[in-house]
Protein backbone atom coordinates (compact mmCIF):
# COMPACT_ATOMS: atom_id res chain seq x y z
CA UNK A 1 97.61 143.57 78.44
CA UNK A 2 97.84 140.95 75.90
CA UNK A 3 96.72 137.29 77.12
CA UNK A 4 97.77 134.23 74.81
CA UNK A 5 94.78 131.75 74.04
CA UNK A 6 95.58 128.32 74.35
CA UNK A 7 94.98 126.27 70.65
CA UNK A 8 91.82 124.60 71.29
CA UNK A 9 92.91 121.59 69.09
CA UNK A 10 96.10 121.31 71.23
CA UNK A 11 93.68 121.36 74.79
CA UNK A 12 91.26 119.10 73.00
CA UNK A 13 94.39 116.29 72.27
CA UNK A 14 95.90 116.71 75.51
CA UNK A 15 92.38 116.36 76.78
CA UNK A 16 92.30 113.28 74.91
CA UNK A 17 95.48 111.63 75.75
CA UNK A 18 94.60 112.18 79.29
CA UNK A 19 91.68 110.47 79.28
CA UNK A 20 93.33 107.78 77.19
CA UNK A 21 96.01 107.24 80.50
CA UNK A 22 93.08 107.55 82.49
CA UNK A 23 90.65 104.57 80.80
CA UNK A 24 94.18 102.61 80.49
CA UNK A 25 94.13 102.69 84.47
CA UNK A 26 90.83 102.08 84.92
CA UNK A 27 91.38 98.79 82.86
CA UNK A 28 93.90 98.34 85.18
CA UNK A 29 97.17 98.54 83.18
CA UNK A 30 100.20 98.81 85.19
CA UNK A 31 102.13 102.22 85.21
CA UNK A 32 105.07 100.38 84.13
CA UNK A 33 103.00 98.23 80.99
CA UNK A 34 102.42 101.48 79.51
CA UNK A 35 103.92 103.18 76.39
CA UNK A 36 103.49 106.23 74.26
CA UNK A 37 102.18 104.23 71.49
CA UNK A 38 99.47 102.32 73.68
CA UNK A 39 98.30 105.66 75.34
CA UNK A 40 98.43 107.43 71.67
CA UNK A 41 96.34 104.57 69.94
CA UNK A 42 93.66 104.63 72.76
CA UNK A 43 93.42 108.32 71.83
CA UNK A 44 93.16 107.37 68.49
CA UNK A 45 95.83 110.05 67.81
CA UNK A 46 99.12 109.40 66.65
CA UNK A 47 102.31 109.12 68.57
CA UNK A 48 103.96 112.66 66.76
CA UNK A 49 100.68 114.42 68.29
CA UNK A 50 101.68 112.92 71.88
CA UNK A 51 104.97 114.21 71.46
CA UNK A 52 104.04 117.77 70.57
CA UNK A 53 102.42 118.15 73.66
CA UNK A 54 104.43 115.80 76.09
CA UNK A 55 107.95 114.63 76.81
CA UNK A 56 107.08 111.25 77.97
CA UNK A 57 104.61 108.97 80.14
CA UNK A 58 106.30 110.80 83.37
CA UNK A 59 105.40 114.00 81.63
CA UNK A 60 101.76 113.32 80.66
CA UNK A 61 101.50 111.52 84.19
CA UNK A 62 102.73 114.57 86.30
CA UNK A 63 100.28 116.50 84.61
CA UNK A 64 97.01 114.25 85.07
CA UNK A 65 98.33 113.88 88.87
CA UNK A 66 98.01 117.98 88.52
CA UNK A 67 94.60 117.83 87.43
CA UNK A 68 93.48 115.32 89.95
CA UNK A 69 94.75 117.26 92.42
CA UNK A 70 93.40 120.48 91.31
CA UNK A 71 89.77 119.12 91.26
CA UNK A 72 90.30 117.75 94.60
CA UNK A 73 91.43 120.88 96.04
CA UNK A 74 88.32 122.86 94.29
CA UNK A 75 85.77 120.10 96.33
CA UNK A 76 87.79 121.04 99.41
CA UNK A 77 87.65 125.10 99.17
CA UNK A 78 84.04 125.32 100.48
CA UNK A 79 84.77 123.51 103.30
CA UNK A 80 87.65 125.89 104.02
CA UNK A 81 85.17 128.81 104.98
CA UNK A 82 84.45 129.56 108.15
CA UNK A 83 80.90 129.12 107.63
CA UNK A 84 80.41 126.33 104.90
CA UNK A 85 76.77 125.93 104.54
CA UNK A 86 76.59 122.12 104.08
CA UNK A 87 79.65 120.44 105.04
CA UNK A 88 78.36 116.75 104.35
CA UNK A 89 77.42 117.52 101.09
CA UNK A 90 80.92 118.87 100.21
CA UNK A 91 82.54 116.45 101.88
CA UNK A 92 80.44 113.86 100.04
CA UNK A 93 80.81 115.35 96.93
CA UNK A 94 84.91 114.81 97.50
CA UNK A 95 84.35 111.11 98.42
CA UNK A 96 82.64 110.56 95.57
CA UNK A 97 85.41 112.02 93.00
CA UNK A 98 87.68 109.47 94.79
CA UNK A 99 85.18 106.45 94.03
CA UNK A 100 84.25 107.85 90.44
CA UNK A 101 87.77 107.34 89.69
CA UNK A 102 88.51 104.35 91.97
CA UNK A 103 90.12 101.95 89.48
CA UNK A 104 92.60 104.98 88.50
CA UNK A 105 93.25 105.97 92.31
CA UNK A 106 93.85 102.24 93.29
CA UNK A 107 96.75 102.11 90.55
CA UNK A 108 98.22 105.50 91.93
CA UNK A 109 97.90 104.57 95.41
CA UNK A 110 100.95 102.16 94.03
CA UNK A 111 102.64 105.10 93.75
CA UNK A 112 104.95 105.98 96.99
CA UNK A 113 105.46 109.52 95.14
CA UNK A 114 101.52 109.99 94.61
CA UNK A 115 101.21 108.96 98.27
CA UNK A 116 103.38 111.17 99.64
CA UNK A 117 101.80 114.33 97.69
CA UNK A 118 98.14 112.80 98.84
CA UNK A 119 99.43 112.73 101.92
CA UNK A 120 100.93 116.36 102.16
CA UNK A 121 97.71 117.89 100.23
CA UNK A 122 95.57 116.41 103.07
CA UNK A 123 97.62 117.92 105.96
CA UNK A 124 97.21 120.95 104.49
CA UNK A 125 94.06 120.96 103.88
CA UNK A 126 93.48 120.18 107.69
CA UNK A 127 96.03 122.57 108.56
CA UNK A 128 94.43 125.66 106.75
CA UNK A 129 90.86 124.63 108.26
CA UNK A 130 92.33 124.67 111.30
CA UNK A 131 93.73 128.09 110.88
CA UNK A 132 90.42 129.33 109.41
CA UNK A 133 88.16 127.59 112.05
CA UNK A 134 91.08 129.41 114.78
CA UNK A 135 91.60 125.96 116.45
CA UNK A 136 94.49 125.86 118.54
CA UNK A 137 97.20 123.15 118.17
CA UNK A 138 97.96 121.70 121.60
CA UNK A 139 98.96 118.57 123.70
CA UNK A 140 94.85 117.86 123.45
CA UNK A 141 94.86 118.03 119.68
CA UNK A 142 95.73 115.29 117.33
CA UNK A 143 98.79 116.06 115.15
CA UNK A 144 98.48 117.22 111.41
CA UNK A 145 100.22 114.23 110.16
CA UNK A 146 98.25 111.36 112.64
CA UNK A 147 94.79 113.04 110.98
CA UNK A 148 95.81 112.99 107.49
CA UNK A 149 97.84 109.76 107.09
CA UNK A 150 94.00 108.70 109.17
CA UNK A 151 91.81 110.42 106.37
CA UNK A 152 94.33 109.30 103.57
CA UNK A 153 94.32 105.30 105.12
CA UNK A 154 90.49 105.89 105.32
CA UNK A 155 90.10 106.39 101.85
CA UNK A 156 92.48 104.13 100.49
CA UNK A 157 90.87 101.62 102.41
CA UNK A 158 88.12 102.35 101.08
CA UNK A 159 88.78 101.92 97.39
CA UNK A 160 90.56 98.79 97.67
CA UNK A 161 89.03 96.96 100.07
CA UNK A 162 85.32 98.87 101.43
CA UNK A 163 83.69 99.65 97.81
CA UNK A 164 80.44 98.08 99.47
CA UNK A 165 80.26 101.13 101.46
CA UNK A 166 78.80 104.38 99.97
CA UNK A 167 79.84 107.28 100.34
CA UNK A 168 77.44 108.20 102.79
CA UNK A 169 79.14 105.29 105.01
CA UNK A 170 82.07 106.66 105.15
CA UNK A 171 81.15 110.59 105.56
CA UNK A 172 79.63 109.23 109.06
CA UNK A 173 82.86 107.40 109.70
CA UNK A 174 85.25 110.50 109.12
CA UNK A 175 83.11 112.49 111.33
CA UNK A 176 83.39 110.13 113.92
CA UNK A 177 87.14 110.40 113.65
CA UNK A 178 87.41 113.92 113.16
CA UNK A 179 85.26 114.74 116.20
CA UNK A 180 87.11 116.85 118.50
């Protein structure tokens, strides 16, 4: 069984071009202001190095949105088992990855793509605690997409408009809503 190592120089640039996008957004540079060169020089890299490892923008973009994604999805696991030890705390921990990154969510949230897939990785997340928790869908039960366009409005909300709010605040609010 042979396994190929990735070229650490090759992570360490695309590691470095992604944070480059990333502090672009957080300065709050508009998706469409950006270019390969700006993105490259904020990496202090060059734009030949960008282009080994990535098409274009879209390309470097898709995978960032990947990465977000995937970190998102690793603060939801625990709270996927049937008996999470400290829900809060988890689900704290997942607010505060959105607010940590606020700036960069608030320019994505201009995204109707991003919103969509936000939107669809939330219903599934309710969807597969549902399954694991063995709660029934019914006439009494509020549907998969009410509850997640609720928790993704909730924290969109929150980043543009409720920052004053920690994320304490808003834990308490989302367990008001997702009382049964």
């Amino acid at each position: 069984m042979s396994t190929t190592k990735k070229d650490p120089r090759a992570m360490r640039s695309q590691r470095m071009l992604k944070e480059a996008l990333v502090a672009l957004l957080n300065e709050k540079t508009d998706l469409q202001a950006l270019t390969v060169k700006k993105v490259a020089d904020k990496a202090e890299l060059n734009r030949a190095t960008f282009y080994l490892h990535f098409v274009d923008l879209n390309d470097l973009l898709k995978d960032l949105v990947k990465d977000i994604f995937s970190d998102l999805e690793e603060k939801l696991k625990p709270l996927l088992l049937l008996e999470s030890s400290n829900e809060r705390t988890q689900l704290l921990s997942y607010l505060d990855y959105f607010y940590n990154h606020r700036i960069m969510f608030s320019v994505l949230f201009k995204e109707d793509r991003f919103k969509r897939k936000m939107h669809k990785e939330i219903k599934s997340f309710i969807k597969a605690r549902r399954t694991t928790r063995q709660v029934l869908d019914g006439p009494e039960r509020v549907s998969l997409d009410i509850l997640a366009s609720a928790m993704f409005g909730v924290i969109e909300w929150w980043l543009e408009e409720g920052t004053e709010h920690s994320s304490e605040y808003i834990v308490n609010q989302i367990e008001l809503l997702f009382r049964r």
